[in-house]
Protein backbone atom coordinates (compact mmCIF):
# COMPACT_ATOMS: atom_id res chain seq x y z
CA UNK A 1 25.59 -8.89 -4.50
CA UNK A 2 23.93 -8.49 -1.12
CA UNK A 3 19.76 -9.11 -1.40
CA UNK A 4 17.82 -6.15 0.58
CA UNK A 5 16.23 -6.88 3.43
CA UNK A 6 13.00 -5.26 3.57
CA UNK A 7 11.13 -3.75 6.72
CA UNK A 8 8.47 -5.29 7.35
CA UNK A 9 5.60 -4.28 9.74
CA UNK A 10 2.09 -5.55 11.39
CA UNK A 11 -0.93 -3.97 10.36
CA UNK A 12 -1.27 -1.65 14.08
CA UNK A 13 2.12 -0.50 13.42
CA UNK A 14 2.22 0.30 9.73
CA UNK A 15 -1.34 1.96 9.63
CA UNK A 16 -0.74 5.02 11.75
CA UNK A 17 2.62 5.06 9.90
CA UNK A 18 0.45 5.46 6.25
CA UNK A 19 -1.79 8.04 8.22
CA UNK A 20 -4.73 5.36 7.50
CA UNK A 21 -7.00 3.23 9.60
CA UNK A 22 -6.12 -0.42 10.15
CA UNK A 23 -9.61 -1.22 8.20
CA UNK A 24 -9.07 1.11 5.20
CA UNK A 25 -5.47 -0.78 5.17
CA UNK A 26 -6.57 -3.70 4.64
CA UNK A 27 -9.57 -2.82 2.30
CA UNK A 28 -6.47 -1.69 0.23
CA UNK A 29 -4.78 -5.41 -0.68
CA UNK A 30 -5.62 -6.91 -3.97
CA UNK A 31 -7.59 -9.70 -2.66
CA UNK A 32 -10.23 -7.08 -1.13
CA UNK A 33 -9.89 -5.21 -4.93
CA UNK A 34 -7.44 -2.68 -3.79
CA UNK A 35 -3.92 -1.35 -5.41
CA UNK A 36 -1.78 -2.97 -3.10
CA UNK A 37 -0.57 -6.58 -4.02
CA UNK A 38 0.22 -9.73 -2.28
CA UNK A 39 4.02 -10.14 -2.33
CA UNK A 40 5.12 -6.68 -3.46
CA UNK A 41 3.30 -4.58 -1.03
CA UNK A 42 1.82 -6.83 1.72
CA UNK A 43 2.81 -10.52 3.09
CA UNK A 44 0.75 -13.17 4.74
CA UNK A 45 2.42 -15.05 7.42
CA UNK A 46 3.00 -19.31 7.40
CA UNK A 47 -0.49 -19.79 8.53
CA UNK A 48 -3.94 -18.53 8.54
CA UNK A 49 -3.67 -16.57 11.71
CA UNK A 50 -0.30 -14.71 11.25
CA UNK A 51 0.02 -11.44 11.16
CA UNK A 52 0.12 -9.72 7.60
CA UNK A 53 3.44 -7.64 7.33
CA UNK A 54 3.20 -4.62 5.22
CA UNK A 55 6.10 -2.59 3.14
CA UNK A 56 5.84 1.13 4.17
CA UNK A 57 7.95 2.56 1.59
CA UNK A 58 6.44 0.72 -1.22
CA UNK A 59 2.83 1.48 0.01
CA UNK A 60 4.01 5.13 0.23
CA UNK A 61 5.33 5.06 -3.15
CA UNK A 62 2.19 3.51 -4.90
CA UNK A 63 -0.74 5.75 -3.26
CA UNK A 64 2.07 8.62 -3.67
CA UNK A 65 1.98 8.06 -7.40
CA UNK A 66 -1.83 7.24 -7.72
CA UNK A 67 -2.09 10.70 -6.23
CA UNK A 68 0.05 12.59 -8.90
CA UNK A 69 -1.63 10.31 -11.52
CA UNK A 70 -5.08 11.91 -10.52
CA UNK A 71 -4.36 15.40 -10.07
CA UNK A 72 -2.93 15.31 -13.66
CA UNK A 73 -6.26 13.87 -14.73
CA UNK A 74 -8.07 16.38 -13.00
CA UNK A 75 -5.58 19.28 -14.37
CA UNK A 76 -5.97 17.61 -17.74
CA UNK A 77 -9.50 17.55 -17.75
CA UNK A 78 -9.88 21.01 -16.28
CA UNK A 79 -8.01 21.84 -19.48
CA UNK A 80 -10.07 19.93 -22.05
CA UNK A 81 -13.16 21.43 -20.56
């Protein structure tokens, strides 16, 4: 069976792409206590000054299901109150 080749893009390009600053981007990887993790989400490059690649889709996924997670918290709470 054929692996999947994931798109990958630099930080400039997959920012505007998330409709979120380069900065809040990276404020967003695990190491900087953020949801998105290191090999799932976002790669580092061979050496300390490549470019990080990020994975759109999953990114998209993850904040997209953080998002439903919280306005069912909200709607839940709304309800318990």
């Amino acid at each position: 069976m054929a692996e999947i080749i994931r798109q990958l893009y630099k930080t400039s390009t997959a920012a505007p792409m998330l409709c979120l600053s380069q900065g809040h981007l990276q404020r967003l990887k695990d190491s900087q206590g953020g949801p998105l993790i290191e090999g799932e989400h976002w790669f580092s490059g061979p050496t300390p000054n490549s470019p990080i690649r990020w994975d759109v889709p999953a990114i998209q996924e993850l904040l997209s299901r953080r998002g439903q997670l919280r306005r069912e918290a909200e709607q839940l709470l709304k309800e318990l109150a």
